[in-house]
Each structure stands twice: as C-alpha cells, then as structure tokens.
Protein backbone atom coordinates (compact mmCIF):
# COMPACT_ATOMS: atom_id res chain seq x y z
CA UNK A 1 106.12 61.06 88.70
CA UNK A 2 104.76 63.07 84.85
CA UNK A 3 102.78 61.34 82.76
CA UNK A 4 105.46 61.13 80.59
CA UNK A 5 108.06 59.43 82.69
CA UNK A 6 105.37 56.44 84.07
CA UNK A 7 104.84 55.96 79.68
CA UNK A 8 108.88 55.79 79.38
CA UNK A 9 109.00 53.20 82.15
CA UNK A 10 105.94 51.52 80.70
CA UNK A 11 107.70 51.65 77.01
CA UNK A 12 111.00 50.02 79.06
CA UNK A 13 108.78 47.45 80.56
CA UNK A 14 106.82 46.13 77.10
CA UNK A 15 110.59 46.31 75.24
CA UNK A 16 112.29 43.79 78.35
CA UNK A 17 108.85 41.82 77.92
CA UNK A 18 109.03 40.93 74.27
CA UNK A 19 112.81 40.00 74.71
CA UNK A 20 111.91 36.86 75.23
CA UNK A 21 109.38 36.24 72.35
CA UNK A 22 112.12 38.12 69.63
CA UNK A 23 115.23 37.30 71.43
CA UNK A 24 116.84 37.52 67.52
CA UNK A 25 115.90 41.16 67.61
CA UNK A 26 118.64 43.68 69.28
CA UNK A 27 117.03 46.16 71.83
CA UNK A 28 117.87 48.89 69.75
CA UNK A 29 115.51 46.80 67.08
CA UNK A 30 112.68 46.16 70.34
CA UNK A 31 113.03 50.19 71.05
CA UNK A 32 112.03 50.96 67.03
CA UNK A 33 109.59 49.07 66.49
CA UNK A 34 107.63 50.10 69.90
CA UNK A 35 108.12 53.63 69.02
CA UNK A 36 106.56 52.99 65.57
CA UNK A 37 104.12 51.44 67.07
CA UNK A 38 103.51 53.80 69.47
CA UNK A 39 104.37 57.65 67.66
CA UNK A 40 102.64 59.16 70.42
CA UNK A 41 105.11 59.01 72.27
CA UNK A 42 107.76 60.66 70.44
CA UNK A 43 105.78 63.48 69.92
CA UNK A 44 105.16 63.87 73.87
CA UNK A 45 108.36 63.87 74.18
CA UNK A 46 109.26 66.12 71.78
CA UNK A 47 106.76 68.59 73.69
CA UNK A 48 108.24 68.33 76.78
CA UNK A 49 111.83 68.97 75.27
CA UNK A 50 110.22 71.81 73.76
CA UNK A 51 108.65 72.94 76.65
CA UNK A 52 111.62 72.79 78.64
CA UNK A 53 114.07 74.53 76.16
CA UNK A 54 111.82 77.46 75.89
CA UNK A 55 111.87 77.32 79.50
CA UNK A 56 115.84 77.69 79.95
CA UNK A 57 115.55 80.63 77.39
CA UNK A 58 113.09 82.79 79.30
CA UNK A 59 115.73 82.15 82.36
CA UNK A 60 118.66 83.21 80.24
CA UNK A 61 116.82 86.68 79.07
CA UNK A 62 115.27 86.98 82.52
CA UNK A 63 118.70 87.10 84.09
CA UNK A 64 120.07 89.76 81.68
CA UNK A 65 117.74 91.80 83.84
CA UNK A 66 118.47 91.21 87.54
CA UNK A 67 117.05 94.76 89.27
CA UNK A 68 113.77 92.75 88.56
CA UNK A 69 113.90 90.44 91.04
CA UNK A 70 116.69 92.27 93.80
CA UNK A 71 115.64 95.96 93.34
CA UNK A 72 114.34 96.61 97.38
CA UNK A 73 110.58 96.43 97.08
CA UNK A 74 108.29 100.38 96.61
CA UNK A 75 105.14 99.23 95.47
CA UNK A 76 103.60 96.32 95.17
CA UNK A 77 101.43 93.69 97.34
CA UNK A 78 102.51 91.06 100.02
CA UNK A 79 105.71 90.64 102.65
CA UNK A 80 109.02 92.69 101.05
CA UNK A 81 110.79 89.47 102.30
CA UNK A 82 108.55 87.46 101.55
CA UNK A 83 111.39 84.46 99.60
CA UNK A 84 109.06 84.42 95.92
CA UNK A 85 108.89 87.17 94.36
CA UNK A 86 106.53 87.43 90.92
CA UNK A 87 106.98 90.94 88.87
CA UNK A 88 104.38 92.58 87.90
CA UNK A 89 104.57 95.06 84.84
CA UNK A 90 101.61 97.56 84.53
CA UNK A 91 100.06 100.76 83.60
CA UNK A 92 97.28 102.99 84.48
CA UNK A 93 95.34 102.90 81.63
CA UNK A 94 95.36 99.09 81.37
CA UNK A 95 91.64 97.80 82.41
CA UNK A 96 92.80 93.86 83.12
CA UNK A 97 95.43 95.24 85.53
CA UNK A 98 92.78 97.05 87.31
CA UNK A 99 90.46 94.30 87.04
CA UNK A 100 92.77 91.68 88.43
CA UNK A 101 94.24 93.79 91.02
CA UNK A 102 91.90 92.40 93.57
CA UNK A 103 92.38 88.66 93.17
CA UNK A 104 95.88 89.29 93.50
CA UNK A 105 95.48 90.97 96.85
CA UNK A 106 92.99 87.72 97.80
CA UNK A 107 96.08 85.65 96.84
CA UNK A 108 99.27 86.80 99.00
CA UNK A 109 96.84 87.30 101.74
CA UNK A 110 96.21 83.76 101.53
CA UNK A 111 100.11 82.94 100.66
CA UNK A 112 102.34 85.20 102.56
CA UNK A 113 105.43 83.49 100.72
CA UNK A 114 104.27 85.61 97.69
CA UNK A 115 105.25 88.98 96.88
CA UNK A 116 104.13 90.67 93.96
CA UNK A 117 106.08 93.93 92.97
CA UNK A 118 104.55 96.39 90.75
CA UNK A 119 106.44 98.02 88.26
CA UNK A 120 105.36 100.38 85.39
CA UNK A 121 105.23 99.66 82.06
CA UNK A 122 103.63 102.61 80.15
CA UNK A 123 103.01 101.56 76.89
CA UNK A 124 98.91 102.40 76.32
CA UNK A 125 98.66 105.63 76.21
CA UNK A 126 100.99 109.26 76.52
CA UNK A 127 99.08 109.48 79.50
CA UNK A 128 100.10 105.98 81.04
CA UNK A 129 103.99 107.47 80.42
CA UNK A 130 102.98 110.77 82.51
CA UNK A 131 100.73 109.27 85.73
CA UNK A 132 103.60 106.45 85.68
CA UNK A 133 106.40 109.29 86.12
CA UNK A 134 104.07 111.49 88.70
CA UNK A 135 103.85 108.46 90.97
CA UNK A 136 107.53 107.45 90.63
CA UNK A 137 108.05 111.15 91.11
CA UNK A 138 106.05 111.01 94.15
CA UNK A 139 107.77 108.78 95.44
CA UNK A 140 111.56 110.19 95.48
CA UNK A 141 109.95 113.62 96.98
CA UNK A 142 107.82 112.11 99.57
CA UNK A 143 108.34 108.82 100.42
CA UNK A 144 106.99 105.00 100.05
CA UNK A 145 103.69 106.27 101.79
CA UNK A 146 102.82 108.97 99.38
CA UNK A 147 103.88 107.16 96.34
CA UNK A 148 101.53 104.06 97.43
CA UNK A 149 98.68 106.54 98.17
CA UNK A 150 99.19 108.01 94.42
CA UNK A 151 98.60 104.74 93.27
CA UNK A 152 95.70 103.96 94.86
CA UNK A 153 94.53 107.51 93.25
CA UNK A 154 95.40 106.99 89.87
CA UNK A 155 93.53 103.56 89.61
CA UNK A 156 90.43 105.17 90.05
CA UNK A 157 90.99 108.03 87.89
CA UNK A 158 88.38 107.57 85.37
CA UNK A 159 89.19 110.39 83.34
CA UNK A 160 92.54 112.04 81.10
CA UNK A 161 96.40 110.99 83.05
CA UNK A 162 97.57 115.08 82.57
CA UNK A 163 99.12 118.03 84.92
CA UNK A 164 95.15 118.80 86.34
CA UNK A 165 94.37 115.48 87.74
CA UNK A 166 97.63 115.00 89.33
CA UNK A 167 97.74 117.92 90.86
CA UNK A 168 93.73 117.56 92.01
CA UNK A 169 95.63 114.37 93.54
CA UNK A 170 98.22 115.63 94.89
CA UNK A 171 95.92 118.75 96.48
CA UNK A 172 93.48 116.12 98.39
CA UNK A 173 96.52 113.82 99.32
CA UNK A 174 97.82 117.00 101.23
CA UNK A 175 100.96 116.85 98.86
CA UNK A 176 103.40 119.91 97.65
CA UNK A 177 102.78 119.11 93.68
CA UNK A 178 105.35 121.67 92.36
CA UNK A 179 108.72 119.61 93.71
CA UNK A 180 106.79 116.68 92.05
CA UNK A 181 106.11 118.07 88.91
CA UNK A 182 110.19 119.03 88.81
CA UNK A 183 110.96 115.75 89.72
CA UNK A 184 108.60 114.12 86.88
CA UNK A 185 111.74 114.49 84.11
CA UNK A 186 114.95 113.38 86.21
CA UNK A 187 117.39 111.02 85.18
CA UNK A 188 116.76 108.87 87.51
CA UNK A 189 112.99 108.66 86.80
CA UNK A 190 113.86 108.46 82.96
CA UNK A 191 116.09 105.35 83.83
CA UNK A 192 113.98 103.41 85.32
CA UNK A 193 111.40 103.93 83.14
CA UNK A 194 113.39 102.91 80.67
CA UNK A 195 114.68 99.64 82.05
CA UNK A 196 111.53 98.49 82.18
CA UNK A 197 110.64 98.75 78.57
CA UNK A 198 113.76 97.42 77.36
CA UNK A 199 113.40 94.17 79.93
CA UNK A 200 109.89 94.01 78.19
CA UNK A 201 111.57 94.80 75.17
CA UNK A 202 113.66 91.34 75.05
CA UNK A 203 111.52 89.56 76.95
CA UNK A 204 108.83 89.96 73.95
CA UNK A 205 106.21 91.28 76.23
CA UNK A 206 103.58 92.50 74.00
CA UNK A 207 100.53 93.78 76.67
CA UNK A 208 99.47 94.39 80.42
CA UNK A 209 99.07 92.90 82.76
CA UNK A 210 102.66 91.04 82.33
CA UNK A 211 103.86 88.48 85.46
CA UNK A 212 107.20 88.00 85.65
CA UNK A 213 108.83 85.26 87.76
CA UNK A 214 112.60 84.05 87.22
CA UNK A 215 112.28 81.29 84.63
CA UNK A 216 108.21 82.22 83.86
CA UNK A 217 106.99 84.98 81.45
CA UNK A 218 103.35 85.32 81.30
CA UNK A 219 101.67 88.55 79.78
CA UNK A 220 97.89 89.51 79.15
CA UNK A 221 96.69 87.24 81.19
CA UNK A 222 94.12 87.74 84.40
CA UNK A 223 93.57 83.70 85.08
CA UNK A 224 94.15 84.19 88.51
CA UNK A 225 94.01 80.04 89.26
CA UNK A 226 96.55 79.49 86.08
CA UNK A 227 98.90 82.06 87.49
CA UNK A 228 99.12 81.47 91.07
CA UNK A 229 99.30 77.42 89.75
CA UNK A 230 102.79 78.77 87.96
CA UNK A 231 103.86 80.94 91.01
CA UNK A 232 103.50 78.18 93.64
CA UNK A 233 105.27 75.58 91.19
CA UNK A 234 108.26 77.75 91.30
C-alpha cells in the first residue's frame, strides 16, 4: 500500500467519523472542508497524477521505437533471453559510460533476469561517430566475437577515435581492417546509426550514459542503486 493511498483511506475514515458530529453537512461538504484543512494532500496527489501521466508519455514515445527492445541482442551485458531488458545508449568518448560500465557488469551478474543492451549513440565528438561505425562495421564483417572484442578496445583507447587507431586495433585483434574500413559507410550501418539518434531525438535524451527501459527514460545518470531500484520495479 503508497503512502498516498493509506492518507486517502485515512481522509475516508476522519470524513465517516465526523458524520455523526455534522450530520447537517453533505459528504461532499465533510470531503471540502478536510481537504482545506488538509492541502497537503491535494498537492500529493496532484504529484502522483503528474508522475504517472509523464509516465504513460515516455511509454507512448518509447513504443514509436520498438527495434529497441526486440532487435536480437550484439552487444551488451547479461543473458540475450534474459525476460528485462534495459537499453543502454552510449559512446566512446563519454567518461560516465566508461566509469559505470563496471557496476553494471556487478549488477546482471548478481540479477541474471537483467539484460542490458548497448547501443551507440555518438553525439560527443566526430570521433565517437567514426569508432561507433568501425565497431558496428566490425561486426557485419566478422562476427559478434570480433565486434565485442572492438569494444573492449575502444574503451581503453585513451587517445584520438581516427583510421590509425582502428586499424592499430584491428592489427593486434588479428583482424583484415580494409573490408572494415569499406564497410564503415554502408547503408545499413548509416541506418542504424541513425535510428538511434532520432529515438534519442524524441525521447529528449540530452547526454550519455542514457538507460532506456519500456515506460522509464533515464539519461546522465551513473547512480547505480537509483537505476537498478527502477529496473527491478519494472
């Protein structure tokens, strides 16, 4: 039971009380003057309205974008079937994504009903658009493994996202860079890139990291306890 609904059953409970003691006044009259009384409570309730209409509107936007939550899973941590699964926008360039990275790991370890998808969101640097399409390219020339070994490669690059470091990555990866470097402009990789950003687009995301679940919106943020408290309530 909220807060909320055991001071609505309280508010129900003083109005049948004084029935007796104003039994000239209507219950509509009983219901006024406790609320006058008592303004706090409109304005909890107005919260929670609030609260919940903003709510229904993240769901309604979040469902205009669907390949976020049934695209097959690439990259990302936890079970691929695991039944919840929280998006995660990113890029490489983005120091709280790298910094929370871990305690997300730590987290669907410890809740294997959690799976957190990665998916780029370039938006900090030129550089963040290029490493995000050499790992995406990386992945439709070579496969799930290489693309998640690319990843792990361009976290830790401490230095310029260009043409030398990926192929430096590529070369100690044992990788064939030149098909990935072709592959870096395709359609395909231009889509997807670009379904991302408009999904962030509508859904007013303004920053990395961004966490993404089907009614929840939460960007910027690397509280791990207040988002795993939102994930699990789902």
């Amino acid at each position: 039971m909220t807060n909320f609904t055991r001071r609505f059953l309280t508010v129900l409970c003083l109005v049948q009380a004084t029935a007796t003691q104003a039994d000239e006044m209507s219950f509509e009259d009983r219901v006024r003057a406790f609320l006058l009384d008592n303004p706090e409570v409109i304005v909890e309730a107005l919260t929670i309205l609030s609260e919940r209409e903003a709510k229904a509107r993240t769901a309604a936007l979040l469902a205009g974008f669907p390949q976020l939550f049934t695209d097959a899973p690439r990259l990302g941590e936890g079970a691929p079937d695991a039944p919840l699964r929280v998006v995660e926008f990113f890029d490489y360039k983005c120091v709280p994504c790298k910094a929370v990275h871990p305690e997300i790991v730590s987290f669907v370890a410890e809740h294997p009903e959690v799976r957190v998808e990665m998916r780029h969101l370039p938006i900090l640097t030129p550089g963040s658009e290029r490493a995000a399409r050499f790992a995406l390219a990386t992945d439709a020339v070579h496969g799930a493994e290489a693309y998640a070994a690319v990843h792990e490669a361009l976290w830790n690059i401490r230095g310029p996202l260009n043409a030398a470091g990926f192929q430096r990555v590529a070369g100690q990866l044992g990788l064939d860079y030149a098909p990935i470097e072709a592959a870096m402009e395709s359609d395909e990789i231009d889509a997807r890139i670009a379904y991302n950003r408009d999904a962030a687009i509508a859904l007013e995301v303004l920053g990395t990291p961004a966490f993404l679940t089907k009614d929840s919106v939460v960007f910027g943020s690397t509280d791990m306890d207040a988002l795993s408290n939102l994930w699990l309530s789902q």
